[in-house]
Protein backbone atom coordinates (compact mmCIF):
# COMPACT_ATOMS: atom_id res chain seq x y z
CA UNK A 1 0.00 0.00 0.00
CA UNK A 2 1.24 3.65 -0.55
CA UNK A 3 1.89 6.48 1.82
CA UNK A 4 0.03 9.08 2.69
CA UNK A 5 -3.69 9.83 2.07
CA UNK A 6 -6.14 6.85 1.91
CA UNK A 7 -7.21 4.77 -1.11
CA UNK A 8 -10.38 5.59 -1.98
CA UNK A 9 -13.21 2.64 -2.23
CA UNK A 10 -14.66 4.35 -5.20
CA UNK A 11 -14.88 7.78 -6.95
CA UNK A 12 -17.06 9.06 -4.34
CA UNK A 13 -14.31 11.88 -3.98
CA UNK A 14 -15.21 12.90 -7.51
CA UNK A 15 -16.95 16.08 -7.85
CA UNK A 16 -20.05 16.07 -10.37
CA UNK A 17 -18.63 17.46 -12.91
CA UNK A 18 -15.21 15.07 -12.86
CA UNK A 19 -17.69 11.94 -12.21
CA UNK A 20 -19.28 13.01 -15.83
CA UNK A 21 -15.66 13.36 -17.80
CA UNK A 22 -14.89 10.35 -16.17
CA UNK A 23 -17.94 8.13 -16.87
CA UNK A 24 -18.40 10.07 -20.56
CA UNK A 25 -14.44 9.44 -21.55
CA UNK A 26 -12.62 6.89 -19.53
CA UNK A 27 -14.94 4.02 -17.71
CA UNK A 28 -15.48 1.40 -19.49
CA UNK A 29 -19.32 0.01 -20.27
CA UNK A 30 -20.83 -2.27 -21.97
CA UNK A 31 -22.74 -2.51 -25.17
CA UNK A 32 -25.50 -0.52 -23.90
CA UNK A 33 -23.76 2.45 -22.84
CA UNK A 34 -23.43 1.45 -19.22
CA UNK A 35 -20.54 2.29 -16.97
CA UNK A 36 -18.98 -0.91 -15.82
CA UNK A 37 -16.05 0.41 -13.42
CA UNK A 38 -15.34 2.62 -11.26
CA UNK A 39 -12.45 5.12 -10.15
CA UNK A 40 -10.45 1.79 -8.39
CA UNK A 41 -10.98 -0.75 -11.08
CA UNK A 42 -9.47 1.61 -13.77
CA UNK A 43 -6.90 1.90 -11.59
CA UNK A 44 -6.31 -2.05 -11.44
CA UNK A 45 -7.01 -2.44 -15.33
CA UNK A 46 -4.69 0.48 -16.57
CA UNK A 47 -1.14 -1.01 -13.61
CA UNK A 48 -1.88 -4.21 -14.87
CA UNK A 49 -2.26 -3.89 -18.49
CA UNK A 50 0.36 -2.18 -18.94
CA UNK A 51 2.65 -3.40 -16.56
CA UNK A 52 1.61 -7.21 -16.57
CA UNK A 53 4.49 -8.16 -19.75
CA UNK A 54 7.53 -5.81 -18.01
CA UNK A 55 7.22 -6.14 -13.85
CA UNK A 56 4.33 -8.34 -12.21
CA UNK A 57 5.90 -7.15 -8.88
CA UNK A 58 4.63 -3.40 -9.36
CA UNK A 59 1.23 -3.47 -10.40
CA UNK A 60 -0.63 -3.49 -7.02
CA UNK A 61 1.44 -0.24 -5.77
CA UNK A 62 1.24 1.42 -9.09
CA UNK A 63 -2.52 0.44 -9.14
CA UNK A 64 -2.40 2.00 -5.21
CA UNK A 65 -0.66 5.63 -6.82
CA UNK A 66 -2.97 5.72 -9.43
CA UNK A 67 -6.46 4.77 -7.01
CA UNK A 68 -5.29 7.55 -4.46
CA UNK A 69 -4.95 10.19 -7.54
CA UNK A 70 -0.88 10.40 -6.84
CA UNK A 71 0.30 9.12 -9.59
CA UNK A 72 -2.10 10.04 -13.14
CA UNK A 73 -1.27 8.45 -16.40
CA UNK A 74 -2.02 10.33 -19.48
CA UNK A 75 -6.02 10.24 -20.51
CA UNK A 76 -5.09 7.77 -23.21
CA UNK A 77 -4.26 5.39 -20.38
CA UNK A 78 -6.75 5.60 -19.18
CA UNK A 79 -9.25 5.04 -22.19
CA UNK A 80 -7.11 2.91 -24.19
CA UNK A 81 -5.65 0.16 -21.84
CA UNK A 82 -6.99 -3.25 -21.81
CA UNK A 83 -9.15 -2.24 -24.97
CA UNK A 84 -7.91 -5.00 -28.04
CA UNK A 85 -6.38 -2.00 -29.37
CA UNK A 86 -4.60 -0.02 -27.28
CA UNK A 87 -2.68 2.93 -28.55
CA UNK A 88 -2.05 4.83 -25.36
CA UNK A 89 0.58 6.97 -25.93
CA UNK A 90 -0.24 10.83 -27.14
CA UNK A 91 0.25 13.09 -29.60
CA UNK A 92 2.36 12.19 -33.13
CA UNK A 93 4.68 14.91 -34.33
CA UNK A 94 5.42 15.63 -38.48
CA UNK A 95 6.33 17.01 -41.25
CA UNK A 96 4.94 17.53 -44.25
CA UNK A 97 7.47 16.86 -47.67
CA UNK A 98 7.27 19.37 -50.53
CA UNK A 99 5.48 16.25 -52.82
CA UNK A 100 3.20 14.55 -54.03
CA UNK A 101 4.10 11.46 -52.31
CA UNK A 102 4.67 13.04 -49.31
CA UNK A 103 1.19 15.09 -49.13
CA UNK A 104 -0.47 11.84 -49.73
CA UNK A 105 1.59 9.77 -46.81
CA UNK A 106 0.98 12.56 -44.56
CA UNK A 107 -2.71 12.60 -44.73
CA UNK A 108 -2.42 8.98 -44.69
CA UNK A 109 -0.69 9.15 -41.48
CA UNK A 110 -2.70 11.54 -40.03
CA UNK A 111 -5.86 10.08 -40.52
CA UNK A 112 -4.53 7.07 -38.59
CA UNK A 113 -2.96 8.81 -35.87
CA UNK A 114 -6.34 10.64 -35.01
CA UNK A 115 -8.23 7.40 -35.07
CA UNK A 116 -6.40 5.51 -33.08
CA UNK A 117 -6.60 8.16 -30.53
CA UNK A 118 -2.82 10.79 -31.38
CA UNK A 119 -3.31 14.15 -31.42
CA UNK A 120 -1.18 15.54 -34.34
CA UNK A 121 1.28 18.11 -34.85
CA UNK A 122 2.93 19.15 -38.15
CA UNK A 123 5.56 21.66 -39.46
CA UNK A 124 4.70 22.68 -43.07
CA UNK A 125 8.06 24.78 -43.24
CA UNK A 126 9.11 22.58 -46.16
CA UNK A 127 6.38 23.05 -48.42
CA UNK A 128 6.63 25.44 -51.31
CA UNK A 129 5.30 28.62 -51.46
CA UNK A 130 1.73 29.05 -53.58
CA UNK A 131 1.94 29.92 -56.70
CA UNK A 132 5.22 28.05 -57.49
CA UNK A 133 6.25 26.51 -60.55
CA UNK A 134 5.65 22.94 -60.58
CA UNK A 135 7.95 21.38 -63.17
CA UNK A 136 7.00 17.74 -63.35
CA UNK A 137 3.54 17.81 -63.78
CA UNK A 138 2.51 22.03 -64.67
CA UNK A 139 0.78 24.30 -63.08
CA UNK A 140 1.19 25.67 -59.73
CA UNK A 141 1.94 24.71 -56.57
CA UNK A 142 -1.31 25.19 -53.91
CA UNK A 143 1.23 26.43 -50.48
CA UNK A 144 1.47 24.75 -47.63
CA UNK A 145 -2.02 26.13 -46.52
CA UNK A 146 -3.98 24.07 -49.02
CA UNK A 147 -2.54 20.65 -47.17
CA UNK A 148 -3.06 22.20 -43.61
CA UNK A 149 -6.91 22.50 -44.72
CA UNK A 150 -6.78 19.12 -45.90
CA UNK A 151 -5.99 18.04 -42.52
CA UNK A 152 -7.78 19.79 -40.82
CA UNK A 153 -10.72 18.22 -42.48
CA UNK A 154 -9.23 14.92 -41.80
CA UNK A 155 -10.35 15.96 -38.21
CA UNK A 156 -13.71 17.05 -38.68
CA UNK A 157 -14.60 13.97 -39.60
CA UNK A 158 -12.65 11.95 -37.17
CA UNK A 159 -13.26 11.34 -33.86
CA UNK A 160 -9.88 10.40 -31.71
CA UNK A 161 -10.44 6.84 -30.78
CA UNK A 162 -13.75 7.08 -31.26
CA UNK A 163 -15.22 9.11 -28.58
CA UNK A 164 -13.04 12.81 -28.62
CA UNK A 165 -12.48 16.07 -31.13
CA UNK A 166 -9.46 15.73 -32.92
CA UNK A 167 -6.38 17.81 -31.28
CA UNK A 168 -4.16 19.43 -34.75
CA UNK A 169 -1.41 21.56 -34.54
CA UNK A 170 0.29 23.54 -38.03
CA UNK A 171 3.60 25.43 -37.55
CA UNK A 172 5.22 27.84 -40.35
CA UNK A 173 8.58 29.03 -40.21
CA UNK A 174 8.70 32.92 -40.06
CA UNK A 175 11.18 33.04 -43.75
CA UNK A 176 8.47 30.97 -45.75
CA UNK A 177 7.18 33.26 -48.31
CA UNK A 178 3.09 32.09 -47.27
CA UNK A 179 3.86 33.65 -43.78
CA UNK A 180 1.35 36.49 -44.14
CA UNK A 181 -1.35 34.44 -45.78
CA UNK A 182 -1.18 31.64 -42.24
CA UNK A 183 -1.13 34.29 -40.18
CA UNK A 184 -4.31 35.69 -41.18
CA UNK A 185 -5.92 32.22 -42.21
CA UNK A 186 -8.16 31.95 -38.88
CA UNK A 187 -9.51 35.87 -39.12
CA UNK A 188 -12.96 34.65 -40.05
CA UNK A 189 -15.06 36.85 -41.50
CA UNK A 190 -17.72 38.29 -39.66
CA UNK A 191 -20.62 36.37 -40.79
CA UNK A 192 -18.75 32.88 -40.11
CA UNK A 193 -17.89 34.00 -36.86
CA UNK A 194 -21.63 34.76 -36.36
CA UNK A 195 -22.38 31.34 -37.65
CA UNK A 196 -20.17 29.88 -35.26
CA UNK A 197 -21.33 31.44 -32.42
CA UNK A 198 -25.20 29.81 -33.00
CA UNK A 199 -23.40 26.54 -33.42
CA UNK A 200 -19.78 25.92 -32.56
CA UNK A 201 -19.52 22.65 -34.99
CA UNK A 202 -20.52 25.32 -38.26
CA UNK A 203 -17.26 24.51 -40.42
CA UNK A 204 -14.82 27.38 -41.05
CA UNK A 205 -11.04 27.79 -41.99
CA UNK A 206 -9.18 25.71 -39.76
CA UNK A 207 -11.12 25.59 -36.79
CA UNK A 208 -9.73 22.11 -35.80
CA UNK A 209 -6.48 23.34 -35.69
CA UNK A 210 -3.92 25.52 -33.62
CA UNK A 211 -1.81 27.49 -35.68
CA UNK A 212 2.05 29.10 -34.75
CA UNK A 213 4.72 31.00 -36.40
CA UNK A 214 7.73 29.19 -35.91
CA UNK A 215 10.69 31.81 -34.64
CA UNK A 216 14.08 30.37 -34.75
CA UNK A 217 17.91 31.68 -34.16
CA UNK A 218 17.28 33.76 -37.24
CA UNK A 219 14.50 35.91 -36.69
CA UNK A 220 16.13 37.03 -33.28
CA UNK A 221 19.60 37.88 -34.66
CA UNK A 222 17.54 39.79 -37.91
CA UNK A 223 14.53 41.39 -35.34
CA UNK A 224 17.66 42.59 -33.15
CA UNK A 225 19.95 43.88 -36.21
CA UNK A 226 18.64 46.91 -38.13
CA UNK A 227 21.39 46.27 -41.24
CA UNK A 228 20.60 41.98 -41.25
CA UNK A 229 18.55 41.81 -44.72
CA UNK A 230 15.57 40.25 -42.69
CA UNK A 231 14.99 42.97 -40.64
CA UNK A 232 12.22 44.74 -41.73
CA UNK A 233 10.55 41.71 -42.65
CA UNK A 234 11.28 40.05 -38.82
CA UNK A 235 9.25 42.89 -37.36
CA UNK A 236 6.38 42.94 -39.86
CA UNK A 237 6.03 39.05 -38.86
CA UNK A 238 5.83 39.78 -35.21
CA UNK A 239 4.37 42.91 -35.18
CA UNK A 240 1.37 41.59 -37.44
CA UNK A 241 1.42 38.01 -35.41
CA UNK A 242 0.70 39.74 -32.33
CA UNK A 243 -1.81 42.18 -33.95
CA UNK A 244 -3.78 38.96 -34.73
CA UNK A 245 -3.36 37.39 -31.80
CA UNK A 246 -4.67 40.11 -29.63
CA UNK A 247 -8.11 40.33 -31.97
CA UNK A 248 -8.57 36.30 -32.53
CA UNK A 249 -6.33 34.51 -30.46
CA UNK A 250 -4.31 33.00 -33.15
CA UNK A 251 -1.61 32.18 -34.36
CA UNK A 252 0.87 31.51 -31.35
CA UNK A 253 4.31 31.65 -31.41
CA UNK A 254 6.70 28.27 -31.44
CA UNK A 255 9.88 29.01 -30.29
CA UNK A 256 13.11 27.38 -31.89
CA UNK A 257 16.27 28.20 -30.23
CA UNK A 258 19.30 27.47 -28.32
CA UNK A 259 20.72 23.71 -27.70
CA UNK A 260 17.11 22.61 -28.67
CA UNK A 261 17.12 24.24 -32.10
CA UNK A 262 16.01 22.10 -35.05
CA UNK A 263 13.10 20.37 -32.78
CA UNK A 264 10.35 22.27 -34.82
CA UNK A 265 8.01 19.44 -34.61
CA UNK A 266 5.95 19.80 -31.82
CA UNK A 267 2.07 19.06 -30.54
CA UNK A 268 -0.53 21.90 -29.28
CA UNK A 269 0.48 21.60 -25.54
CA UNK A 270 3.62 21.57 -26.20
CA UNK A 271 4.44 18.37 -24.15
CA UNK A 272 7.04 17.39 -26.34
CA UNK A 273 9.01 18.55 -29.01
CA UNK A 274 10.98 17.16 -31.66
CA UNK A 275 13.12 17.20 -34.86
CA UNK A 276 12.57 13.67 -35.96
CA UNK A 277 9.09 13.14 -38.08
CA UNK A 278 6.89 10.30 -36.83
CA UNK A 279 8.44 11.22 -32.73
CA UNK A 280 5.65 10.72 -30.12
CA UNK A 281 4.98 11.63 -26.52
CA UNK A 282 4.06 9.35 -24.09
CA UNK A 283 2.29 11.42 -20.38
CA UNK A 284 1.75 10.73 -16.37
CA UNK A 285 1.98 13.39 -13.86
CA UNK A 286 2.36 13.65 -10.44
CA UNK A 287 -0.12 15.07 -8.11
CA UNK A 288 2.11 17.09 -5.58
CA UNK A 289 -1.19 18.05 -3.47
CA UNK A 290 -1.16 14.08 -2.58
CA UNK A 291 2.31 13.66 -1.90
CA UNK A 292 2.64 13.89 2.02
CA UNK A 293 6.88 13.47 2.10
CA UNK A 294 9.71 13.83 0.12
CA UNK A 295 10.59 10.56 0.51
CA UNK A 296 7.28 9.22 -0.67
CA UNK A 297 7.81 11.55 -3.74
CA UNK A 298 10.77 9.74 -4.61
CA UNK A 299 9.24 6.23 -4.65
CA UNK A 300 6.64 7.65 -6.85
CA UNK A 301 8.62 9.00 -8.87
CA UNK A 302 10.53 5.47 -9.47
CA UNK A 303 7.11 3.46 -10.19
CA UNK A 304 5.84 6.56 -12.44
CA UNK A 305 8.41 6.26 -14.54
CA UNK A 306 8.70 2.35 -14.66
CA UNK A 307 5.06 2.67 -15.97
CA UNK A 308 5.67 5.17 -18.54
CA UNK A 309 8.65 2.96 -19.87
CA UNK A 310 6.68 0.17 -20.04
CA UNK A 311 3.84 1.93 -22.01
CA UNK A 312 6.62 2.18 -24.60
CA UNK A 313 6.66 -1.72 -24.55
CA UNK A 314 2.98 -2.03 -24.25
CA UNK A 315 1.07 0.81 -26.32
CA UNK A 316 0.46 0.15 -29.95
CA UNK A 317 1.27 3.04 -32.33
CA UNK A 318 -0.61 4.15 -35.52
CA UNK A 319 1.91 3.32 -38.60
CA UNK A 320 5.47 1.50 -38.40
CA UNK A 321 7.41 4.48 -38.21
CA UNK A 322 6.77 5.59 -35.10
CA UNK A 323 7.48 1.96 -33.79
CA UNK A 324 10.61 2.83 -35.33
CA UNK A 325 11.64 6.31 -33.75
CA UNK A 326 9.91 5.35 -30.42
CA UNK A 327 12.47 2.23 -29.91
CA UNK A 328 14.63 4.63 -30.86
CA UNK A 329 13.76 7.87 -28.52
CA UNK A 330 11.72 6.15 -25.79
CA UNK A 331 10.38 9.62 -24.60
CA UNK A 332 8.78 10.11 -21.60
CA UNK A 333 7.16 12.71 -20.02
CA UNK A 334 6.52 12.90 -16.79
CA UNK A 335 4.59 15.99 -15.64
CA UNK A 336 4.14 17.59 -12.08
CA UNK A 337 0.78 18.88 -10.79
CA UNK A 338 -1.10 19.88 -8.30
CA UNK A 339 2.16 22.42 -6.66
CA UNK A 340 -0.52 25.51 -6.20
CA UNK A 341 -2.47 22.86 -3.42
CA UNK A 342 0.96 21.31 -2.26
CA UNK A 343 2.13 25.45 -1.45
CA UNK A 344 -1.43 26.14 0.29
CA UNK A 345 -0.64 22.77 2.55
CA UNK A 346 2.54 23.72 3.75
CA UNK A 347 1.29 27.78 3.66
CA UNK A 348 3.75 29.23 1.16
CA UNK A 349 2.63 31.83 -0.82
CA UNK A 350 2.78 30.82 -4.88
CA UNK A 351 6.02 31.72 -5.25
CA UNK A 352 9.68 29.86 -5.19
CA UNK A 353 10.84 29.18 -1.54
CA UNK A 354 13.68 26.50 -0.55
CA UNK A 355 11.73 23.61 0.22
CA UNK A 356 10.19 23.35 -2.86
CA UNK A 357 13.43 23.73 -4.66
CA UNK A 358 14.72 20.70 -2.73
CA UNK A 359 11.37 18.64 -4.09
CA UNK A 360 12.05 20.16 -7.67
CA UNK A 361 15.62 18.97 -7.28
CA UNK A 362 14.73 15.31 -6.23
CA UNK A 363 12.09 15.55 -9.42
CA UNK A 364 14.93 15.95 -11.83
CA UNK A 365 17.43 13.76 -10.00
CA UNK A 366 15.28 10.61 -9.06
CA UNK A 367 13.20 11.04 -12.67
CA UNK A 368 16.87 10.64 -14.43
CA UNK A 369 18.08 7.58 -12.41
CA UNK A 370 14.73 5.42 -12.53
CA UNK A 371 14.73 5.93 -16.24
């Protein structure tokens, strides 16, 4: 058994409106539409599915971490194990190649990434401007836009694993000659918008899909330098980025820089990013407002990320590539929550103060030696 606060019996500590997201998205039930489960048996399906082919030893205290809410495995987890197919990692990061072959294995990909449950995220850096020469077949090349829309009716139409809206992300470096055109793609005009507002599923210009200039090395070094030949046209792309954003939102900035730079690919959260097409993320967090001691931290730290490696053994995956770059890359990501509640406990004020500096430190330390 695990430290700390009691196991619940059941999800009676569920408010209303967590009982419903967990009944409507994660229970199981049977053919009629019947929840089957409750908060404690997922707990005992989703330790020992996944765990059950890597460490029969573990799966009653992991099952214990997750019952007691300390330990939460991504939502895919939680849906996806013990199902006949169980794709639980998360989102599937891409690129799209300037071609025909590679516009049609993207949306290939994509539409089996979002069925299966992966959210999607895609840098269309590579594509070639609209309005280029095309000199194999004629005519002109559509942009990277065109395949973006494509996509994003790909998810329209497809529910993640059956049962959720499809989660898209499109990035654009700042240099490609489209720039302008993606960042104004989402300003609707004003009789969409008005359709949208009397009902949200009314289809308009990449609604399924968050949209961000990518800013690498490059634009800082031109935005900063008044005699760099991208100068001028490093501020018009910010200065007209944030103009949009501050009227709909959209587009965001991705960030590209330092030791990091090159991982472009990336997924709407942001939970991992990536340089390497077909890379995937794979999510559990901690709940810190659970977590009575440090030293209890640490041991949940240890079982946490034993489950998170062996969801790299156990998940299926939409296409054989990423099989491929996940034997390879074996990312995990292991996320903290729950520190406002954890502050409140121990009546710090939200702000950094040494003990939970020491608990940050053990976080990075005892995370890098389970792995």
């Amino acid at each position: 058994m695990t430290d700390g606060a009691p196991i619940p019996k059941s999800g009676e500590d569920f408010s209303p409106f967590a009982r419903g997201i967990y009944e409507a998205k994660y229970a199981f039930k049977d053919q009629e539409g019947n929840v089957t489960e409750d908060w404690p048996d997922t707990a005992d399906r989703v330790a020992k599915a996944v765990l059950e082919k890597v460490d029969l030893e573990n799966i009653d205290e992991v099952a214990d971490y997750i019952k007691s809410q300390k330990f939460m495995p991504g939502g895919r987890y939680l849906y996806a194990s013990g199902r006949d197919f169980h794709q639980t990692q998360n989102c599937l990061l891409m690129k799209c190649e300037d071609s025909r072959e590679g516009w049609s294995e993207l949306l290939a990909n994509a539409s089996m990434a979002l069925m299966t449950g992966a959210g999607i995220g895609i840098d269309y850096s590579d594509v070639r401007p609209s309005g280029s020469k095309i000199t194999k077949t004629g005519g002109e090349a559509s942009g990277p836009i065109s395949v973006m829309e494509m996509i994003n009716e790909c998810g329209r139409h497809i529910m993640q694993g059956g049962s959720r809206r499809s989660a898209i992300w499109a990035g654009l470096n700042w240099r490609h000659e489209d720039i302008f055109d993606f960042i104004d793609a989402k300003n609707w005009s004003e009789e969409v918008r008005e359709l949208k507002e009397k009902d949200f599923n009314f289809p308009a210009r990449l609604d399924m899909t968050n949209i961000s200039v990518i800013l690498d090395d490059d634009f800082f070094t031109a935005y900063e330098n008044p005699i760099n030949e991208y100068h001028e046209h490093a501020k018009s792309v910010y200065n007209k980025t944030v103009k949009r954003m501050l009227k709909t939102a959209e587009p965001g900035f991705s960030i590209d820089i330092g030791e990091n730079a090159g991982e472009t690919l990336r997924n709407a959260c942001t939970e991992v990013t990536s340089s390497e097409d077909s890379d995937i993320c794979n999510l559990g967090s901690i709940n810190l407002a659970n977590v009575e001691t440090i030293e209890e931290f640490k041991k949940i730290i240890d079982k946490a990320v034993l489950f998170l490696i062996a969801g790299t053994v156990y998940s299926h995956v939409p296409y054989k590539k990423v099989e491929e770059i996940r034997e390879k890359n074996r990312r995990l990501g292991l996320g903290l929550m729950g520190i406002h509640e954890w502050l409140l406990k121990r009546g710090y004020k939200y702000e950094p103060n040494e003990e939970f500096r020491e608990w940050l430190q053990v976080y990075e330390t005892a995370s890098r030696e389970s792995a």
